[in-house]
Protein backbone atom coordinates (compact mmCIF):
# COMPACT_ATOMS: atom_id res chain seq x y z
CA UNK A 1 -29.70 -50.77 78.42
CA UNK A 2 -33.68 -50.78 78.83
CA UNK A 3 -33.23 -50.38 82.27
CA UNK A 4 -31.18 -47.66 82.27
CA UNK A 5 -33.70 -46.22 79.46
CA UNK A 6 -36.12 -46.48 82.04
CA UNK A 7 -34.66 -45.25 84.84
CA UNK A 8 -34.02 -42.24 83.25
CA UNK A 9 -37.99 -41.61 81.99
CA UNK A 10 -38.98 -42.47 85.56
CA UNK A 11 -36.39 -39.44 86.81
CA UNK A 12 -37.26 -37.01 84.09
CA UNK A 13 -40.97 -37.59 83.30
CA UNK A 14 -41.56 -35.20 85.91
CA UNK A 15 -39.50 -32.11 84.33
CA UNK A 16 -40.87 -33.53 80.60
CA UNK A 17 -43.52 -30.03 79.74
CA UNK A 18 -40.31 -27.89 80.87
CA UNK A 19 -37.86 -29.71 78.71
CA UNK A 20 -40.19 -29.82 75.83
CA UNK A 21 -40.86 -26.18 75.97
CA UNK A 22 -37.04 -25.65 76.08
CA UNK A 23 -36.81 -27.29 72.94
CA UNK A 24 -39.51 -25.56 70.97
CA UNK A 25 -38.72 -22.09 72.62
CA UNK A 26 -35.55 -21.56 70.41
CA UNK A 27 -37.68 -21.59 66.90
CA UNK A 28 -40.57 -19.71 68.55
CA UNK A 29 -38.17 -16.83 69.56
CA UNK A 30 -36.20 -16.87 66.15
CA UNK A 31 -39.42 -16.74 64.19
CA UNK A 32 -40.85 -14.12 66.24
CA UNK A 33 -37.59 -11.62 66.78
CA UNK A 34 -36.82 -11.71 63.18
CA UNK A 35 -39.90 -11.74 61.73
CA UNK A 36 -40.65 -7.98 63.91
CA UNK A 37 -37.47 -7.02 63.46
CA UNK A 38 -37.60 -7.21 58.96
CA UNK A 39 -41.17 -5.65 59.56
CA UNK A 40 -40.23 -3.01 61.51
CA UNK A 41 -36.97 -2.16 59.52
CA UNK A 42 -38.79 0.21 57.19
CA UNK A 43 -39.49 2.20 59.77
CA UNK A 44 -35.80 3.02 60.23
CA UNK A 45 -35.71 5.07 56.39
CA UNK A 46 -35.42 8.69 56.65
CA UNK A 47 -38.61 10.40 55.28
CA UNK A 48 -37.38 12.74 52.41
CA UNK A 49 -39.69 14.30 49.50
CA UNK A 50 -38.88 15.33 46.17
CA UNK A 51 -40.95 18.14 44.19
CA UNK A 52 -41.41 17.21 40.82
CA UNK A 53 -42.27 20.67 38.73
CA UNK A 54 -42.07 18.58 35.22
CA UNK A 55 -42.45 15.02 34.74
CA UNK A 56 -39.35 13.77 32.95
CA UNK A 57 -37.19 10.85 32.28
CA UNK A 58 -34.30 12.74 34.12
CA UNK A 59 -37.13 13.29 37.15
CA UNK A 60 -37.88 9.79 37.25
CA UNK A 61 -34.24 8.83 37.36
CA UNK A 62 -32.88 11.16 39.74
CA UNK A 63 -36.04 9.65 42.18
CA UNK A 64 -35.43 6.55 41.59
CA UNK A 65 -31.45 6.81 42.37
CA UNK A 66 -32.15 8.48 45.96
CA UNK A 67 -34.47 5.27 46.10
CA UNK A 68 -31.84 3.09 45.94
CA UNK A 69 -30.70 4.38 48.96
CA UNK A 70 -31.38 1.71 51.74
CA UNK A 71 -31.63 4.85 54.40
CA UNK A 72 -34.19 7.09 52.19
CA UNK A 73 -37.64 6.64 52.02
CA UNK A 74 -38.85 9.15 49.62
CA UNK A 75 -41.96 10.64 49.03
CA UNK A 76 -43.08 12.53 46.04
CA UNK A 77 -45.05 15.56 45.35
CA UNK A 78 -46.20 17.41 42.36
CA UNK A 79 -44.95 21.17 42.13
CA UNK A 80 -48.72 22.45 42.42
CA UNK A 81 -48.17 20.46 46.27
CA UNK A 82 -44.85 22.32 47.05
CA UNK A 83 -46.70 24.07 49.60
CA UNK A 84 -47.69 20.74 51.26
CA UNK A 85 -44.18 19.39 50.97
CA UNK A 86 -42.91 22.26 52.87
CA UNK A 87 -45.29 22.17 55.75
CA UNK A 88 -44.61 18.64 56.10
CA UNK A 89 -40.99 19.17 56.78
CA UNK A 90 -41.64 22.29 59.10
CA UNK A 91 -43.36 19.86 60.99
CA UNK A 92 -40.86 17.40 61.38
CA UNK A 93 -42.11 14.73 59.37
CA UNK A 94 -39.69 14.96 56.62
CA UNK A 95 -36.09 15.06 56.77
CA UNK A 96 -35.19 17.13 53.72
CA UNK A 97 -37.17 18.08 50.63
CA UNK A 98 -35.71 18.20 47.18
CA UNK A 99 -37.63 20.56 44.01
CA UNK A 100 -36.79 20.02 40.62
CA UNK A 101 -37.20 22.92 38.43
CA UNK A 102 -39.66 22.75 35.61
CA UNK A 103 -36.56 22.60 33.21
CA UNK A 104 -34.43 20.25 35.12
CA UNK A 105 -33.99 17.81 32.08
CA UNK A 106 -32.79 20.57 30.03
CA UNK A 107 -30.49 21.50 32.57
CA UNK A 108 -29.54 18.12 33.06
CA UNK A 109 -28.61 18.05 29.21
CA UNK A 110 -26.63 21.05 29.09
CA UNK A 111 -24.78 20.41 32.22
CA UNK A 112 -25.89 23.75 33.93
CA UNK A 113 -25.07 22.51 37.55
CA UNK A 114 -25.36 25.94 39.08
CA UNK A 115 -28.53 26.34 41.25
CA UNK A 116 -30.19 23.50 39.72
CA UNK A 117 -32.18 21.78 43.17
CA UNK A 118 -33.53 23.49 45.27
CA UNK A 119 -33.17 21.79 48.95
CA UNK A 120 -34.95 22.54 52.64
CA UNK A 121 -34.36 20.80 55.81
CA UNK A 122 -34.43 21.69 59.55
CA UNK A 123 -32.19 21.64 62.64
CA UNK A 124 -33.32 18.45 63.56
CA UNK A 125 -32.85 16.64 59.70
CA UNK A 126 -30.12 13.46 60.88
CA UNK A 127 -29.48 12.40 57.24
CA UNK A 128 -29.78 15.56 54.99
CA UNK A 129 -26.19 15.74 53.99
CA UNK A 130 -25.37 11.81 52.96
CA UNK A 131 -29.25 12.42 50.84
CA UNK A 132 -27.29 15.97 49.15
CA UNK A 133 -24.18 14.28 48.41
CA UNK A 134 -26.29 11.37 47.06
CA UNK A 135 -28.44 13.71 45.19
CA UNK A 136 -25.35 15.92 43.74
CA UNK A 137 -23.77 12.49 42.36
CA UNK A 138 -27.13 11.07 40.94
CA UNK A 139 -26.79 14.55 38.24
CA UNK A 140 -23.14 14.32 38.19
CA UNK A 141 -23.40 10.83 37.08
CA UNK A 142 -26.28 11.95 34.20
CA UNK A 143 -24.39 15.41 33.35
CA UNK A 144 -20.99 13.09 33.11
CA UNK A 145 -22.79 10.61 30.30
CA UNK A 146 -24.62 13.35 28.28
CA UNK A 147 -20.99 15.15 28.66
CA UNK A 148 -19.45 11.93 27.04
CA UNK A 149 -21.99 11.52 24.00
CA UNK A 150 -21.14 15.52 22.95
CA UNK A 151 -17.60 14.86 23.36
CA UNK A 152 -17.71 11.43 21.01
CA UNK A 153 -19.47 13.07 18.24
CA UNK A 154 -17.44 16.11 18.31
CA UNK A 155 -14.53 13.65 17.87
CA UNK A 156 -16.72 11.94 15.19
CA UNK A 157 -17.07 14.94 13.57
CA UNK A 158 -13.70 15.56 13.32
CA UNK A 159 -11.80 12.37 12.58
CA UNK A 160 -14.76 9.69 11.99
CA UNK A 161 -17.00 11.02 9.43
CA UNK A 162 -16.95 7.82 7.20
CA UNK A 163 -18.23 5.92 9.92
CA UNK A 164 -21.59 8.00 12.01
CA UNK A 165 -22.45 6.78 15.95
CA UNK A 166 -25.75 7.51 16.82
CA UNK A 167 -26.12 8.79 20.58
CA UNK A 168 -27.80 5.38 21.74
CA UNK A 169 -24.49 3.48 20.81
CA UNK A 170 -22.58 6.17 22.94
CA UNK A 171 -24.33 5.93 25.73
CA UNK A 172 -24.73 1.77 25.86
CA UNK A 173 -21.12 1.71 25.26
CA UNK A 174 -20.24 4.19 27.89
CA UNK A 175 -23.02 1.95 30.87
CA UNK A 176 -21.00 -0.94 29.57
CA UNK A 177 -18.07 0.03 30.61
CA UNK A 178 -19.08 1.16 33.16
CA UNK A 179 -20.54 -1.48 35.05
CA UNK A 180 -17.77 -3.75 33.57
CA UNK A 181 -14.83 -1.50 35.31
CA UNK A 182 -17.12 -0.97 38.36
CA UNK A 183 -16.60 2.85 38.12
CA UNK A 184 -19.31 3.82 40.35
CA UNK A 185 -19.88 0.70 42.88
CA UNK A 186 -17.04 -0.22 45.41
CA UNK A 187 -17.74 -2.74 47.20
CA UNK A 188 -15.84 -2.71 51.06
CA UNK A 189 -15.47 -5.92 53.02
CA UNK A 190 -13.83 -6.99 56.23
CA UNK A 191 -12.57 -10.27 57.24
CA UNK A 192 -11.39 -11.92 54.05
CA UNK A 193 -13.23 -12.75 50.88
CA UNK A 194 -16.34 -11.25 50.11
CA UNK A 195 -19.16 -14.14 49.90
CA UNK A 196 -20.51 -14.23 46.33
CA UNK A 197 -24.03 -15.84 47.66
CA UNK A 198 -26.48 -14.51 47.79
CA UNK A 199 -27.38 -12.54 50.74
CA UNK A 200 -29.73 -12.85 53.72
CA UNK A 201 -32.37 -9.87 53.93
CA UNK A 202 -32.94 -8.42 57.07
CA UNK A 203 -31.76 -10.29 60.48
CA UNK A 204 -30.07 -13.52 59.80
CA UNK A 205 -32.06 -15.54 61.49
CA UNK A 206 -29.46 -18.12 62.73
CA UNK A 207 -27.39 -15.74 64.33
CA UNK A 208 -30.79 -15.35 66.99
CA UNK A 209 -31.61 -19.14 66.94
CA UNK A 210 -27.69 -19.63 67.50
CA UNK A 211 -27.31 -17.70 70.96
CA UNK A 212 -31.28 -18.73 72.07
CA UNK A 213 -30.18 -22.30 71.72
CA UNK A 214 -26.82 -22.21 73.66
CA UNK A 215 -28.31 -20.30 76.35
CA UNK A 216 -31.75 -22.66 76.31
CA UNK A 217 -29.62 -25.39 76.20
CA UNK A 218 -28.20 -25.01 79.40
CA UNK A 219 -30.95 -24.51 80.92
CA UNK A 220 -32.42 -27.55 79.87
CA UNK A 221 -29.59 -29.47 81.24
CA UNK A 222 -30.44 -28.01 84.86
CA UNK A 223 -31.22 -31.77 85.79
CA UNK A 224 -28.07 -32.87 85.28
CA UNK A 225 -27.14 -30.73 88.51
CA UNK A 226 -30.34 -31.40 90.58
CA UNK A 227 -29.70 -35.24 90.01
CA UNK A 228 -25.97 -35.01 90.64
CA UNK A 229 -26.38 -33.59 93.79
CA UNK A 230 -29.89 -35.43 95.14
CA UNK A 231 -29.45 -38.41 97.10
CA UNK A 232 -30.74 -40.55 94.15
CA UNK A 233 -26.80 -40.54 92.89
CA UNK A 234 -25.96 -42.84 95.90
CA UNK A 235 -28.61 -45.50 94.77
CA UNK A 236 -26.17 -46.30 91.75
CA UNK A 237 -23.56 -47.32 93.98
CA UNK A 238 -25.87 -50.67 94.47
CA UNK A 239 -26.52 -50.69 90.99
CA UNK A 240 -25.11 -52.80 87.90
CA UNK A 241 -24.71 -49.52 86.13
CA UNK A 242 -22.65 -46.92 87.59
CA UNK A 243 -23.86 -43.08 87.59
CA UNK A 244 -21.12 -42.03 84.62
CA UNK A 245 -22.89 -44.25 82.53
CA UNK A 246 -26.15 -43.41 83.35
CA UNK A 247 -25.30 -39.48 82.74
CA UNK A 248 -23.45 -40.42 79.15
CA UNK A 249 -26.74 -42.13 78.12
CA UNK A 250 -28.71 -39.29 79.29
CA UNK A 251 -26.49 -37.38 77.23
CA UNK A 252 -26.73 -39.42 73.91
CA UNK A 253 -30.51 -39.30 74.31
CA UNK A 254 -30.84 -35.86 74.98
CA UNK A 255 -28.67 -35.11 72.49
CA UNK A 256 -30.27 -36.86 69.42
CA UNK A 257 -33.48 -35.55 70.71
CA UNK A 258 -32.08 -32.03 70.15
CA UNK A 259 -31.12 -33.02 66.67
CA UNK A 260 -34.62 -34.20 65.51
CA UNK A 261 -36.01 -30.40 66.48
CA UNK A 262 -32.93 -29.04 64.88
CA UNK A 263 -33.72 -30.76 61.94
CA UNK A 264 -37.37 -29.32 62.16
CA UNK A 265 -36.50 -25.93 63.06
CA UNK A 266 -34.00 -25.78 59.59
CA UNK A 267 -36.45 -27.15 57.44
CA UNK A 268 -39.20 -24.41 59.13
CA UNK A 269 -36.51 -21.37 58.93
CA UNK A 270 -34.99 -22.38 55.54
CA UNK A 271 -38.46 -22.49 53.99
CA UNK A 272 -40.23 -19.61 55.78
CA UNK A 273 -37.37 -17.21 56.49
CA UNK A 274 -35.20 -18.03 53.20
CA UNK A 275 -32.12 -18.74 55.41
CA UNK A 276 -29.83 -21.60 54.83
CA UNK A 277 -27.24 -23.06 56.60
CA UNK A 278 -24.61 -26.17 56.78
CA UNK A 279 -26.88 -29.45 58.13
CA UNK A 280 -23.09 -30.50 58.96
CA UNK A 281 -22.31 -26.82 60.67
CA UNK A 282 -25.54 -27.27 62.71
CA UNK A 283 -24.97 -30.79 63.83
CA UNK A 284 -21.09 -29.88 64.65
CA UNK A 285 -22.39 -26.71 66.39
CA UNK A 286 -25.47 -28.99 68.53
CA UNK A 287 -22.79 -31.33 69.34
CA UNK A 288 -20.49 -28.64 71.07
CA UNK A 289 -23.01 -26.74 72.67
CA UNK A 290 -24.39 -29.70 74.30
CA UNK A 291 -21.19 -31.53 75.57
CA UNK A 292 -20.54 -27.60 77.33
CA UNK A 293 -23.71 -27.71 78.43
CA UNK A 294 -23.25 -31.31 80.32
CA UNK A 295 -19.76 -30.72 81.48
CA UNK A 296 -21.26 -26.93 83.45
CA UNK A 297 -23.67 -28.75 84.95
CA UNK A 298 -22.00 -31.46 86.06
CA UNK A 299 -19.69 -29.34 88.28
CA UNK A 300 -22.10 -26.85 88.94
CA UNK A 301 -23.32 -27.32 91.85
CA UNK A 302 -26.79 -25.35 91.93
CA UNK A 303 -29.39 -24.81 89.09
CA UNK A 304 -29.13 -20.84 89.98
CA UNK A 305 -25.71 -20.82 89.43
CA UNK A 306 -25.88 -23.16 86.49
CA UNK A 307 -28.50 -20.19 85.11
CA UNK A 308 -26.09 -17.28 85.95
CA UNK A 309 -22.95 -19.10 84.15
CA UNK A 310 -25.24 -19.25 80.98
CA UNK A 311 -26.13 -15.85 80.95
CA UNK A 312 -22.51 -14.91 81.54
CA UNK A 313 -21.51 -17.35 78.74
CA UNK A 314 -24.16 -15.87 76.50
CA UNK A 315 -23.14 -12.19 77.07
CA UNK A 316 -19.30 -13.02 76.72
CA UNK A 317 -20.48 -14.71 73.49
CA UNK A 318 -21.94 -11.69 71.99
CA UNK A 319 -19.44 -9.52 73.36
CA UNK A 320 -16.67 -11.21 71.76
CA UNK A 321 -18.22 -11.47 68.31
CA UNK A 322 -18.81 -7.43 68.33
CA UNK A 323 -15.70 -7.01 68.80
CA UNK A 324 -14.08 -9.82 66.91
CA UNK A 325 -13.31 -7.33 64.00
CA UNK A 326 -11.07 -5.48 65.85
CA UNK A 327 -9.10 -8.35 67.52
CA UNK A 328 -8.44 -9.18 64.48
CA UNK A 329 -7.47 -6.01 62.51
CA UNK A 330 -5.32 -5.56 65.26
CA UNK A 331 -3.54 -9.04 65.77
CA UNK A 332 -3.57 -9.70 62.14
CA UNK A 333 -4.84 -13.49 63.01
CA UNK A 334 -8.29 -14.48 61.01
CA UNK A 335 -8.04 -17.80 62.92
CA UNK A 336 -8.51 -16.50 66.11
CA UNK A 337 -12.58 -16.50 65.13
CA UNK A 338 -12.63 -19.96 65.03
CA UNK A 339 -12.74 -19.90 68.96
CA UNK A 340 -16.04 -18.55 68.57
CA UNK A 341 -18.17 -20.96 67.99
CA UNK A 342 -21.00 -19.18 66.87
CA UNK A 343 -18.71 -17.49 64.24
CA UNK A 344 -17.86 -20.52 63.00
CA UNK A 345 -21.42 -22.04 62.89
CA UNK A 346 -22.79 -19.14 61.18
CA UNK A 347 -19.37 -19.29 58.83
CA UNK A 348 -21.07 -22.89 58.24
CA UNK A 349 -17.60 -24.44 59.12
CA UNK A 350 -17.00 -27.29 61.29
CA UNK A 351 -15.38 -26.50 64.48
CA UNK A 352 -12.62 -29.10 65.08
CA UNK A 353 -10.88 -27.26 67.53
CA UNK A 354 -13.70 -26.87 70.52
CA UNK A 355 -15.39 -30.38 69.51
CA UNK A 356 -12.31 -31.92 70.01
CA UNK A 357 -11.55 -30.14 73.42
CA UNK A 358 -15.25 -31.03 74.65
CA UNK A 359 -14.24 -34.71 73.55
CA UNK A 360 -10.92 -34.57 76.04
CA UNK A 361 -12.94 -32.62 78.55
CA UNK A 362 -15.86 -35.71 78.47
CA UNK A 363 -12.90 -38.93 78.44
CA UNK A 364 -11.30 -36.95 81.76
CA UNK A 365 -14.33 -36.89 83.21
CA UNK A 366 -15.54 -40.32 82.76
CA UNK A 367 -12.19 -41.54 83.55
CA UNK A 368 -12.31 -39.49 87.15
CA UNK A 369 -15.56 -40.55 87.85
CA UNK A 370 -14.01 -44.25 86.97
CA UNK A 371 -11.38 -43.71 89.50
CA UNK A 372 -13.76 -42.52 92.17
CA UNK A 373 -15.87 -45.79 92.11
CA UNK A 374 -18.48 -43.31 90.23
């Protein structure tokens, strides 16, 4: 075994700063495409303003609603800086501009929904009419609760007088049942289940780590196919250990090597990016894209086309899992994702199905190369 151990170090000490900087490359690249990507998501908010004539509770509300809106970055301006709002959009840096009257919470109270905002945009605004729809729902939703306090004492009035309900009772009631019956929020989902975790901000970073490694990792495994086809193959033939079991060895030690920097690389992304994933998924996932790796080059039979296959592999990857939803709307078969193996890594579920063909794939090969006197 130390033999073999060393044979192998004195074939691959050469290609050692290339293979370590194939390991590290795949948390460098993560860490660096989603850390510009979350930075650079603001950027991606439509610029809107809002004129506030009267500071209010209603003012504050309505602003803070259109806030919510993961598209809307909103600016605000006091009604003596209309002017300035204005210019700003005629110049293309805002998308729309909202003014509130100086009575808007008294017209919010009354329900007087005639004329109550004024709004401005230009022919190039992309997002003014999702920010007025958002906008006209924001005072429907406050003109719909003041609305239900009247109508509750009126009925109080009427049929209740031994028992009085202040307007604060009314309206907690009416938010309670509200969020209870999830009248306003629907929530739309694809695929199954919804996942009640909690969710990943921004770019998951596994889902770039996932397709860096699978391509990176068959890159690294480029001297697999320089040493199958060298002349240093035929030297095993006078050897106590034949070439098969040289190559499985190679693959066991390159293989728990990849595991140790897959163990750093989660504990570095779990605790800097706040992304978790299955240790078992990730070891399942290493295990499979390794064993494809090995088998490729193998029968490969030049590193240049061992580098176009991965690229082809990777794009067909990526490919697949864009349009994944629509195989399967269309077929009506959720299982068909588990022959995407980044699917089902980022699902965090173990993928039987492909380790178990790289398994029969590895015992055909060893038992050819048996066969052959290999």
């Amino acid at each position: 075994m130390m033999d073999m151990i060393y044979a192998r170090w004195l074939l691959i000490k050469r290609q050692l700063p290339k293979i370590l900087l194939w390991l590290i490359l795949p948390l460098l690249f993560t860490l660096a495409v989603t850390s510009v990507f979350n930075s650079t998501s603001e950027d991606f908010r439509v610029p809107s303003a809002v004129v506030v004539h009267e500071n209010s509770t209603e003012a504050d509300l309505f602003i803070e609603g259109l806030n919510s809106s993961e598209f809307m970055d909103v600016e605000v301006f006091d009604g003596e800086n209309s002017g300035a709002a204005l210019r700003e959009l005629e110049q293309y840096n805002l998308d729309s501009v909202f003014i509130l009257p100086e009575d808007f919470e008294e017209k919010i109270r009354e329900g007087q929904r005639r004329n109550l905002i004024e709004t401005y945009y230009t022919d190039r605004s992309i997002y003014y009419e999702p920010a007025k729809e958002l906008a006209a729902s924001l005072v429907q939703e406050r003109m719909g609760e003041y609305t239900t306090v009247d109508y509750v004492l009126e009925l109080q009035n009427d049929f209740l007088t031994e028992t009085p309900v202040n307007k604060e009772d009314i309206a907690a009631e009416r938010k309670r049942i509200e969020t209870d019956t999830n009248l306003v929020e629907q929530v739309f989902y694809f695929l199954g289940e919804p996942d009640n975790g909690e969710e990943t901000p921004g770019l998951n970073p596994w889902i770039v780590w996932a397709y860096i490694t699978f391509i990176v990792t068959i890159f690294t495994f480029d001297f697999v196919t320089r040493e199958t086809v060298s002349s240093a193959r035929i030297r095993f033939n006078f050897m106590k250990h034949s070439y098969t079991k040289f190559m499985l060895l190679t693959f066991v030690i390159m293989t728990t090597v990849m595991l140790i920097v897959d163990g750093i690389t989660y504990v570095v992304i779990k605790e800097t990016l706040e992304a978790d994933i299955s240790l078992l998924s990730l070891f399942m996932y290493r295990i499979i894209i390794n064993g494809t790796a090995f088998l490729l080059a193998s029968f490969v039979k030049s590193p240049v086309k061992l580098y176009q296959a991965a690229v082809a592999l990777t794009i067909a990857l990526l490919a697949l899992q864009l349009v994944m939803p629509v195989i399967v709307s269309l077929t009506g078969l959720s299982l068909i994702s588990s022959l995407h193996p980044v699917l089902m890594f980022l699902e965090n579920e173990l993928n039987i199905p492909w380790f178990i063909l790289i398994a029969v794939l590895m015992l055909i090969r060893i038992w050819r190369d048996n066969n052959a006197g290999g």
